[in-house]
Protein backbone atom coordinates (compact mmCIF):
# COMPACT_ATOMS: atom_id res chain seq x y z
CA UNK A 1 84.24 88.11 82.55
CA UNK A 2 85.60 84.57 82.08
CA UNK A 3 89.18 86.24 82.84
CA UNK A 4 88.01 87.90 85.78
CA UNK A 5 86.80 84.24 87.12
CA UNK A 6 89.85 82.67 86.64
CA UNK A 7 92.41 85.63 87.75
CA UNK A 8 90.24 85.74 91.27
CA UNK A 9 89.29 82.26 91.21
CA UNK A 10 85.78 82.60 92.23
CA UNK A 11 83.60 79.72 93.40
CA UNK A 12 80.36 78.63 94.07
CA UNK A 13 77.28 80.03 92.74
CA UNK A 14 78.02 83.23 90.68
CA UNK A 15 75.06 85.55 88.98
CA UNK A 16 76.39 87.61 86.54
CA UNK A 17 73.67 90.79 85.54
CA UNK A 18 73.42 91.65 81.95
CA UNK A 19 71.49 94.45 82.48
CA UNK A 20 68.81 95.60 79.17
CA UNK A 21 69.94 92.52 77.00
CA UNK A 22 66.49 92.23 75.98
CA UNK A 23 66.47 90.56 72.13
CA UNK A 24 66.53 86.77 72.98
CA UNK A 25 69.55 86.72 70.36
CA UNK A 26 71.97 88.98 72.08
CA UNK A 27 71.35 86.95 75.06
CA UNK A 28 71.92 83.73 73.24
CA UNK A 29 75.15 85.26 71.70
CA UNK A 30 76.35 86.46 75.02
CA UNK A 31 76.00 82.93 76.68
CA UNK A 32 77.29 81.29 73.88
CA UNK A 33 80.44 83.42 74.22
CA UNK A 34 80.47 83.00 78.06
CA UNK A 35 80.53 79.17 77.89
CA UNK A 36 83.26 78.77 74.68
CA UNK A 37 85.37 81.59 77.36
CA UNK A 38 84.79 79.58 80.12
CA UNK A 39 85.61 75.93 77.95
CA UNK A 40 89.36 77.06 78.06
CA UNK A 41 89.16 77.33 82.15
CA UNK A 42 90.54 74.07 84.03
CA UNK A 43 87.81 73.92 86.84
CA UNK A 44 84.57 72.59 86.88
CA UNK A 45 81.92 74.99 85.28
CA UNK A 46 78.19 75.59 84.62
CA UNK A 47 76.63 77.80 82.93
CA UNK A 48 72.72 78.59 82.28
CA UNK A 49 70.76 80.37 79.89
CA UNK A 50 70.36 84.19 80.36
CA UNK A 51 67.43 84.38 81.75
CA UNK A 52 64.62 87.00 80.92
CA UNK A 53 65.83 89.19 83.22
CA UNK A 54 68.99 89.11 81.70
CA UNK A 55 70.87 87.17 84.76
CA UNK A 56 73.33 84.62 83.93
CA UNK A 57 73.29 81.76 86.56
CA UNK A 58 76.45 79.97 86.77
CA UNK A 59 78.45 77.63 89.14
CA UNK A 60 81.73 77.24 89.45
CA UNK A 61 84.32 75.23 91.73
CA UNK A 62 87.50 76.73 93.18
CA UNK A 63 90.60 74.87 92.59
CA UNK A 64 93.03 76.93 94.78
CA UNK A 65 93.17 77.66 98.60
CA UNK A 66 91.47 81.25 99.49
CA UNK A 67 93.31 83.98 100.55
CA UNK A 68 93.03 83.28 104.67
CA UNK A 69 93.85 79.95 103.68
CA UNK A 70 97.22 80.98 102.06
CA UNK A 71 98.57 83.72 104.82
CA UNK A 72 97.19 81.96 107.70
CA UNK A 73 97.32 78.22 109.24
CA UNK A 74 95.71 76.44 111.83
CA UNK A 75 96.89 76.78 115.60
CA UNK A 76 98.98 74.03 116.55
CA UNK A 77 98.25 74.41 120.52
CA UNK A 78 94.62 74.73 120.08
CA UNK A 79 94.08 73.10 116.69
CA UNK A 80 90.26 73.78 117.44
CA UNK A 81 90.08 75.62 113.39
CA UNK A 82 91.55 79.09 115.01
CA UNK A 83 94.06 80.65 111.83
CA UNK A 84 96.91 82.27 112.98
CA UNK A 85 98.37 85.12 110.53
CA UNK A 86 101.81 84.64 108.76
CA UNK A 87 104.52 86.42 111.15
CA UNK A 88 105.91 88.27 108.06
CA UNK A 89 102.63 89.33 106.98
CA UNK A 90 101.70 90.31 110.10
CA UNK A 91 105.01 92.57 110.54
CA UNK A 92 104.33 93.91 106.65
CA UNK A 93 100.82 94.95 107.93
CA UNK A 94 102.24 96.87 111.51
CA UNK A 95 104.84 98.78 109.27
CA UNK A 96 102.57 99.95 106.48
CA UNK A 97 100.45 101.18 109.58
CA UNK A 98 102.97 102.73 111.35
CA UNK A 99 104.06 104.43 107.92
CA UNK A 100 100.54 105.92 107.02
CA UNK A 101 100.06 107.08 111.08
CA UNK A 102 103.62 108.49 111.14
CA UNK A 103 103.86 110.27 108.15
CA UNK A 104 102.14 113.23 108.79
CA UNK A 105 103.94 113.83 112.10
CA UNK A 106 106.86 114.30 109.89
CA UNK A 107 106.42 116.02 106.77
């Protein structure tokens, strides 16, 4: 789970279901795993006790741009917070297109 966090570096509040965990020391194992997981991570962290539902509250703060962040910037005519797409990306996107709508015409 932990590695799952940090690969897609998800932020903000985050509920994690452990679904039937009902003895109170499976639960306390699990979040006692979670957290020593999580201890290795560079960003900023929470964690709370399962609760007796078996939901794991957690919060945690994203240290990299998100993904429309990355391929996209901020229009330089405008600049009113209106992303324009990376030209290369863009072209990447038109071809796969064209590939999947052509290929069928050809085969």
């Amino acid at each position: 789970m932990a590695r799952q966090l940090r690969l897609r570096d998800i932020g903000g509040i985050i509920v994690i279901d452990f679904i039937d965990m009902e003895p109170k020391v499976n639960r306390e194992a699990v979040a006692s795993a979670l957290r020593q997981a999580l201890s290795r991570d560079k960003t900023r962290t929470q964690v709370f006790d399962i609760s007796e539902l078996g939901l794991v509250e957690m919060t945690r703060k994203r240290v990299n741009e998100g993904l429309l962040e990355s391929v996209s910037s901020v229009c330089s005519v405008c600049d009113v917070g209106i992303r324009r797409g990376d030209w290369s990306l863009v072209a990447a996107d038109i071809s796969t297109t064209m590939e999947t709508l052509c290929t069928p015409l050809f085969v």
